[in-house]
C-alpha atoms as a PDB file:
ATOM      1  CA  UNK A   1      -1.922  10.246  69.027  1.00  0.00           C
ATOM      2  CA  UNK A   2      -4.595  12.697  68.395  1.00  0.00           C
ATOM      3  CA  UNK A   3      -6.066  10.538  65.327  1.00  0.00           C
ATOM      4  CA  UNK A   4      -5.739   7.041  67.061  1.00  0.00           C
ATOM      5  CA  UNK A   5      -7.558   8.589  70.318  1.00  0.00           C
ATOM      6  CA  UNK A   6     -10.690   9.124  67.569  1.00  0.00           C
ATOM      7  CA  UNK A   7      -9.946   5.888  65.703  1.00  0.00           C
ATOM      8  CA  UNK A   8      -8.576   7.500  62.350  1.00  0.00           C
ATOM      9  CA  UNK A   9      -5.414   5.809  61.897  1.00  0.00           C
ATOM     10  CA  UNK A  10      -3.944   2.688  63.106  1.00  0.00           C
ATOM     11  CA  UNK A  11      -1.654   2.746  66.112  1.00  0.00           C
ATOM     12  CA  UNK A  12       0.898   1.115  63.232  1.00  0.00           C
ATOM     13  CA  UNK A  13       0.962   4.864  62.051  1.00  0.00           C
ATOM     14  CA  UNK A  14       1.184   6.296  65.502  1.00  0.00           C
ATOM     15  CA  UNK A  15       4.218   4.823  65.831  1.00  0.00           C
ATOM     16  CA  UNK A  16       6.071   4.824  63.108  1.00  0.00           C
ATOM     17  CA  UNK A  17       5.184   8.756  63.361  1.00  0.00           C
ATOM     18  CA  UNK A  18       7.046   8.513  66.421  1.00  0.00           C
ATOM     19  CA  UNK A  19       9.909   7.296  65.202  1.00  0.00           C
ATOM     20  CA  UNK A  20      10.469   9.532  62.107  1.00  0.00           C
ATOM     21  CA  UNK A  21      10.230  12.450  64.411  1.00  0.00           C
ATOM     22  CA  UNK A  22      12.613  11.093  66.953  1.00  0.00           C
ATOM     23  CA  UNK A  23      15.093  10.176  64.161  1.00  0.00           C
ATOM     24  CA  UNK A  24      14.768  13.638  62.723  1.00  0.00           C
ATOM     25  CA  UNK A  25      15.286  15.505  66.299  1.00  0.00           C
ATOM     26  CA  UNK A  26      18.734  13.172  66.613  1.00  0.00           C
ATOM     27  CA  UNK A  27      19.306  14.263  63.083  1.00  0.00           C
ATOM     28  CA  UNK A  28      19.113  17.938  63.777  1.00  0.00           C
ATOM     29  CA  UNK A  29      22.366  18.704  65.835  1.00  0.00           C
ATOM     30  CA  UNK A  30      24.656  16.540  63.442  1.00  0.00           C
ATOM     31  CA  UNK A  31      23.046  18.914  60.509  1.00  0.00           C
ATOM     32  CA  UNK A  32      23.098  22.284  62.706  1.00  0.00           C
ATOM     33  CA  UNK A  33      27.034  21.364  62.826  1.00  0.00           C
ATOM     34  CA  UNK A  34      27.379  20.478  59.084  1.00  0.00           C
ATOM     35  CA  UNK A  35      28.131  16.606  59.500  1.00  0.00           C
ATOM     36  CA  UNK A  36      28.017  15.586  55.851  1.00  0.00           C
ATOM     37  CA  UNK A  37      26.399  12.301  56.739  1.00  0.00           C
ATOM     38  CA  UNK A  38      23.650  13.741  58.626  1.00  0.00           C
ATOM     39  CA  UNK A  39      22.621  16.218  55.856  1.00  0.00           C
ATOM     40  CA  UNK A  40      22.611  13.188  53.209  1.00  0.00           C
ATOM     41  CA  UNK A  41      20.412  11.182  55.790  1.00  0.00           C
ATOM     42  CA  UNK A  42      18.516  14.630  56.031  1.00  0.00           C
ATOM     43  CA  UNK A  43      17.970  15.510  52.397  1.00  0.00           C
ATOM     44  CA  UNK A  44      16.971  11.276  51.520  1.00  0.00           C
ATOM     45  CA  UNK A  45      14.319  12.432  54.057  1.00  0.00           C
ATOM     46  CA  UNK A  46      13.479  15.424  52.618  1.00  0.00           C
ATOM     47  CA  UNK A  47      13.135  13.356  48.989  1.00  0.00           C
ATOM     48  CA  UNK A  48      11.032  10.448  50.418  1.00  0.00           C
ATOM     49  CA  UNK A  49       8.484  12.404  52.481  1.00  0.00           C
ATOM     50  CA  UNK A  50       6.537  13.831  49.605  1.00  0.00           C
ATOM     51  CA  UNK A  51       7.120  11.309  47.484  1.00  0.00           C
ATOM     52  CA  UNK A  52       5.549   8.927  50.478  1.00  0.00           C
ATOM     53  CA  UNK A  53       3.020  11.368  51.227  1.00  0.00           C
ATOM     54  CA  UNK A  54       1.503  11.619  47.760  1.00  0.00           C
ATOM     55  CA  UNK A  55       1.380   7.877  47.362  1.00  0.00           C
ATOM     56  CA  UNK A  56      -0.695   7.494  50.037  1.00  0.00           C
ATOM     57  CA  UNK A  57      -4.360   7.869  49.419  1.00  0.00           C
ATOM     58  CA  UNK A  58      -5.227   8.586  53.036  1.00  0.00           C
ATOM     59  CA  UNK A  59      -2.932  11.424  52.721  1.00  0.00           C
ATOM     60  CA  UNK A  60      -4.748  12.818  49.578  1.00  0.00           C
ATOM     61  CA  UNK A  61      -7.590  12.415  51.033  1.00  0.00           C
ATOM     62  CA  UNK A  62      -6.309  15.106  53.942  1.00  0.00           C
ATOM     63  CA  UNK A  63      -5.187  17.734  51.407  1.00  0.00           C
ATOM     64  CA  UNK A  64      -7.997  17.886  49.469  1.00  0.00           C
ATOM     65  CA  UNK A  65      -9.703  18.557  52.878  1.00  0.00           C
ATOM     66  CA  UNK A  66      -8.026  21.876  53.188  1.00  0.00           C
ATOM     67  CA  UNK A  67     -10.044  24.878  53.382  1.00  0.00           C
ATOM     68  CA  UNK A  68     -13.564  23.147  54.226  1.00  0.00           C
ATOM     69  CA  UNK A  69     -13.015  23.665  57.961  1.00  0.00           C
ATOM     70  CA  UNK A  70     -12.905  21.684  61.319  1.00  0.00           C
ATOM     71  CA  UNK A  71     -10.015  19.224  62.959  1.00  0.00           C
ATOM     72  CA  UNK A  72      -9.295  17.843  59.120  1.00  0.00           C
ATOM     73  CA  UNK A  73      -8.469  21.090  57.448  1.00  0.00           C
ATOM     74  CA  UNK A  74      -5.850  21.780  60.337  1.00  0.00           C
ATOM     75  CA  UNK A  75      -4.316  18.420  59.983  1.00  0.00           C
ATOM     76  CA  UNK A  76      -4.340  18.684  55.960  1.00  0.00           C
ATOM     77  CA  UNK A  77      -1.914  22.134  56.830  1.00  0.00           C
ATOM     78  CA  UNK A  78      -0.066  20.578  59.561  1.00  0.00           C
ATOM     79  CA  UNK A  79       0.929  17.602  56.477  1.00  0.00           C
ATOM     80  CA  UNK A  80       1.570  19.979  53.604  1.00  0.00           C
ATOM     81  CA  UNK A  81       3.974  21.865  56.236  1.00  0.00           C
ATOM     82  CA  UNK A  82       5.439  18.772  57.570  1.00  0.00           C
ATOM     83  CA  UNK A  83       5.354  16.372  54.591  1.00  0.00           C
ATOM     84  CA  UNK A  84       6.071  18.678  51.526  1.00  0.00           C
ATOM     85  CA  UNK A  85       6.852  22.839  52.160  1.00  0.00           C
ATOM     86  CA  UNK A  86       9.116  22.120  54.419  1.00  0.00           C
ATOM     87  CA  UNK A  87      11.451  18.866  53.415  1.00  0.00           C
ATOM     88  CA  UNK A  88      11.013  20.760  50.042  1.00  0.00           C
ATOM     89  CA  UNK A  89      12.701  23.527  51.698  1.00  0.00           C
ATOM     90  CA  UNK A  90      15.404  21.603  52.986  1.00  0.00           C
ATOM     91  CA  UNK A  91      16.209  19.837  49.604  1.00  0.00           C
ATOM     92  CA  UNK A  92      16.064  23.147  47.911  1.00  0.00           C
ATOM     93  CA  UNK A  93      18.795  25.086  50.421  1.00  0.00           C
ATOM     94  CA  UNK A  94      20.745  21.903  50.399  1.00  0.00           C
ATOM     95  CA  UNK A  95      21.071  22.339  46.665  1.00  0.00           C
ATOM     96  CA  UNK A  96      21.712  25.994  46.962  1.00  0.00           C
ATOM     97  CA  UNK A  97      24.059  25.104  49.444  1.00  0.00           C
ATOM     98  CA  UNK A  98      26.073  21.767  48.094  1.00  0.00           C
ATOM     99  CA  UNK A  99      29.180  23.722  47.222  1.00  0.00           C
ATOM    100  CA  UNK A 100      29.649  25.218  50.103  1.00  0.00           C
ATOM    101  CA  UNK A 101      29.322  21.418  51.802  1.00  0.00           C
ATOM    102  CA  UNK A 102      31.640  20.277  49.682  1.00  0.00           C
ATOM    103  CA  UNK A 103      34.245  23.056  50.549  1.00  0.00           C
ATOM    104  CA  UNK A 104      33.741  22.458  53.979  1.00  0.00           C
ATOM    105  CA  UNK A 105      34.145  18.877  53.985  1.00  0.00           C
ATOM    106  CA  UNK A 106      36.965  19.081  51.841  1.00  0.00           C
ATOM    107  CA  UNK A 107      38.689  21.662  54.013  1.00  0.00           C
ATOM    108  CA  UNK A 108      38.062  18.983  56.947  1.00  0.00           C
ATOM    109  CA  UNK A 109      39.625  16.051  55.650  1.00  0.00           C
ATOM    110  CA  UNK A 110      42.599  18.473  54.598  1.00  0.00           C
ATOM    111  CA  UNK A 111      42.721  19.282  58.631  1.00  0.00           C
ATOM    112  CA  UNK A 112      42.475  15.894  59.212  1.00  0.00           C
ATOM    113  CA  UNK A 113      45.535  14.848  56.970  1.00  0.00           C
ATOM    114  CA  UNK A 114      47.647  17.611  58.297  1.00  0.00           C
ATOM    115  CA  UNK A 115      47.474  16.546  61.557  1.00  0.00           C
END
Protein backbone atom coordinates (compact mmCIF):
# COMPACT_ATOMS: atom_id res chain seq x y z
CA UNK A 1 0.00 0.00 0.00
CA UNK A 2 3.01 1.89 0.96
CA UNK A 3 4.25 2.16 -2.87
CA UNK A 4 0.73 2.95 -4.41
CA UNK A 5 0.24 5.80 -1.58
CA UNK A 6 3.62 7.42 -3.48
CA UNK A 7 2.52 6.30 -6.95
CA UNK A 8 5.26 3.49 -7.52
CA UNK A 9 3.27 0.63 -8.46
CA UNK A 10 -0.09 0.13 -9.81
CA UNK A 11 -2.94 -0.68 -7.47
CA UNK A 12 -3.03 -4.02 -9.98
CA UNK A 13 0.12 -4.96 -7.83
CA UNK A 14 -1.36 -3.87 -4.57
CA UNK A 15 -3.68 -6.31 -4.90
CA UNK A 16 -2.57 -9.12 -6.20
CA UNK A 17 0.11 -8.63 -3.22
CA UNK A 18 -2.81 -9.00 -1.16
CA UNK A 19 -3.87 -11.97 -2.27
CA UNK A 20 -0.59 -14.00 -2.36
CA UNK A 21 -0.18 -13.13 1.24
CA UNK A 22 -3.65 -14.07 2.24
CA UNK A 23 -3.33 -17.38 0.31
CA UNK A 24 -0.03 -18.05 2.00
CA UNK A 25 -1.43 -17.22 5.73
CA UNK A 26 -4.45 -19.95 4.82
CA UNK A 27 -1.62 -22.06 3.59
CA UNK A 28 0.34 -21.98 6.79
CA UNK A 29 -1.80 -24.13 9.28
CA UNK A 30 -2.46 -26.97 6.61
CA UNK A 31 1.63 -27.00 6.30
CA UNK A 32 2.30 -26.47 10.23
CA UNK A 33 0.12 -29.88 10.38
CA UNK A 34 1.92 -31.67 7.47
CA UNK A 35 -1.11 -31.76 4.92
CA UNK A 36 0.72 -33.08 1.87
CA UNK A 37 -1.35 -30.91 -0.41
CA UNK A 38 -0.64 -27.79 1.31
CA UNK A 39 3.19 -28.28 1.29
CA UNK A 40 3.03 -29.06 -2.65
CA UNK A 41 0.87 -25.79 -3.03
CA UNK A 42 3.63 -24.34 -0.62
CA UNK A 43 6.83 -25.46 -2.29
CA UNK A 44 5.10 -24.48 -6.26
CA UNK A 45 5.16 -21.15 -4.34
CA UNK A 46 8.35 -21.30 -3.11
CA UNK A 47 9.59 -22.30 -6.99
CA UNK A 48 7.59 -19.50 -8.74
CA UNK A 49 8.44 -16.54 -6.48
CA UNK A 50 12.01 -16.14 -7.55
CA UNK A 51 11.60 -17.29 -10.66
CA UNK A 52 8.68 -14.37 -10.95
CA UNK A 53 10.71 -12.03 -9.12
CA UNK A 54 13.77 -12.14 -11.36
CA UNK A 55 11.69 -11.80 -14.49
CA UNK A 56 10.46 -8.77 -13.54
CA UNK A 57 12.52 -5.76 -14.36
CA UNK A 58 10.89 -3.54 -11.76
CA UNK A 59 12.03 -6.04 -9.33
CA UNK A 60 15.72 -5.86 -10.56
CA UNK A 61 15.58 -2.65 -10.53
CA UNK A 62 14.86 -2.86 -6.44
CA UNK A 63 17.80 -5.21 -5.77
CA UNK A 64 20.27 -3.50 -7.40
CA UNK A 65 19.07 -0.61 -5.13
CA UNK A 66 20.34 -2.34 -2.07
CA UNK A 67 22.90 -0.75 -0.06
CA UNK A 68 22.58 2.96 -1.55
CA UNK A 69 20.20 3.97 1.25
CA UNK A 70 16.66 5.49 1.82
CA UNK A 71 12.88 3.82 1.52
CA UNK A 72 14.29 1.71 -1.75
CA UNK A 73 17.16 -0.07 -0.14
CA UNK A 74 14.67 -1.30 2.68
CA UNK A 75 12.17 -2.48 0.20
CA UNK A 76 15.04 -4.17 -2.08
CA UNK A 77 15.72 -6.36 1.57
CA UNK A 78 12.20 -6.72 2.43
CA UNK A 79 11.98 -8.59 -1.54
CA UNK A 80 15.17 -10.62 -1.37
CA UNK A 81 13.69 -11.89 2.16
CA UNK A 82 10.26 -12.33 0.91
CA UNK A 83 10.76 -13.25 -2.77
CA UNK A 84 14.00 -15.42 -2.76
CA UNK A 85 15.93 -16.29 0.96
CA UNK A 86 13.09 -17.31 2.25
CA UNK A 87 10.79 -19.50 -0.39
CA UNK A 88 14.42 -20.71 -1.11
CA UNK A 89 14.43 -21.83 2.36
CA UNK A 90 11.31 -23.53 2.21
CA UNK A 91 12.13 -25.49 -1.05
CA UNK A 92 15.43 -26.41 0.40
CA UNK A 93 13.94 -28.03 3.96
CA UNK A 94 11.18 -29.46 1.91
CA UNK A 95 13.82 -31.37 0.00
CA UNK A 96 15.71 -32.20 3.10
CA UNK A 97 12.58 -33.19 4.41
CA UNK A 98 10.58 -35.22 1.43
CA UNK A 99 11.22 -38.59 3.00
CA UNK A 100 10.07 -37.97 6.01
CA UNK A 101 6.64 -36.56 4.09
CA UNK A 102 6.44 -39.42 2.37
CA UNK A 103 6.63 -41.70 5.54
CA UNK A 104 4.15 -39.75 7.09
CA UNK A 105 1.71 -39.74 4.44
CA UNK A 106 2.19 -43.20 3.84
CA UNK A 107 1.72 -44.11 7.48
CA UNK A 108 -1.71 -42.04 7.12
CA UNK A 109 -3.31 -43.69 4.39
CA UNK A 110 -2.20 -47.06 6.18
CA UNK A 111 -4.43 -45.57 9.30
CA UNK A 112 -6.88 -44.75 7.02
CA UNK A 113 -7.23 -48.34 5.45
CA UNK A 114 -7.16 -49.98 8.79
CA UNK A 115 -9.95 -48.35 9.95
Amino acid sequence: MFLYFYSLVPIVLVETTIVAVVVLFVLSYPVSKGNILSINISTLLGIAAPIISISTPAHVGVLEQIGRGGLISFLGILQLLGFYTFPIIFVLLRIIYNRKLRIQASSSSRALVKS
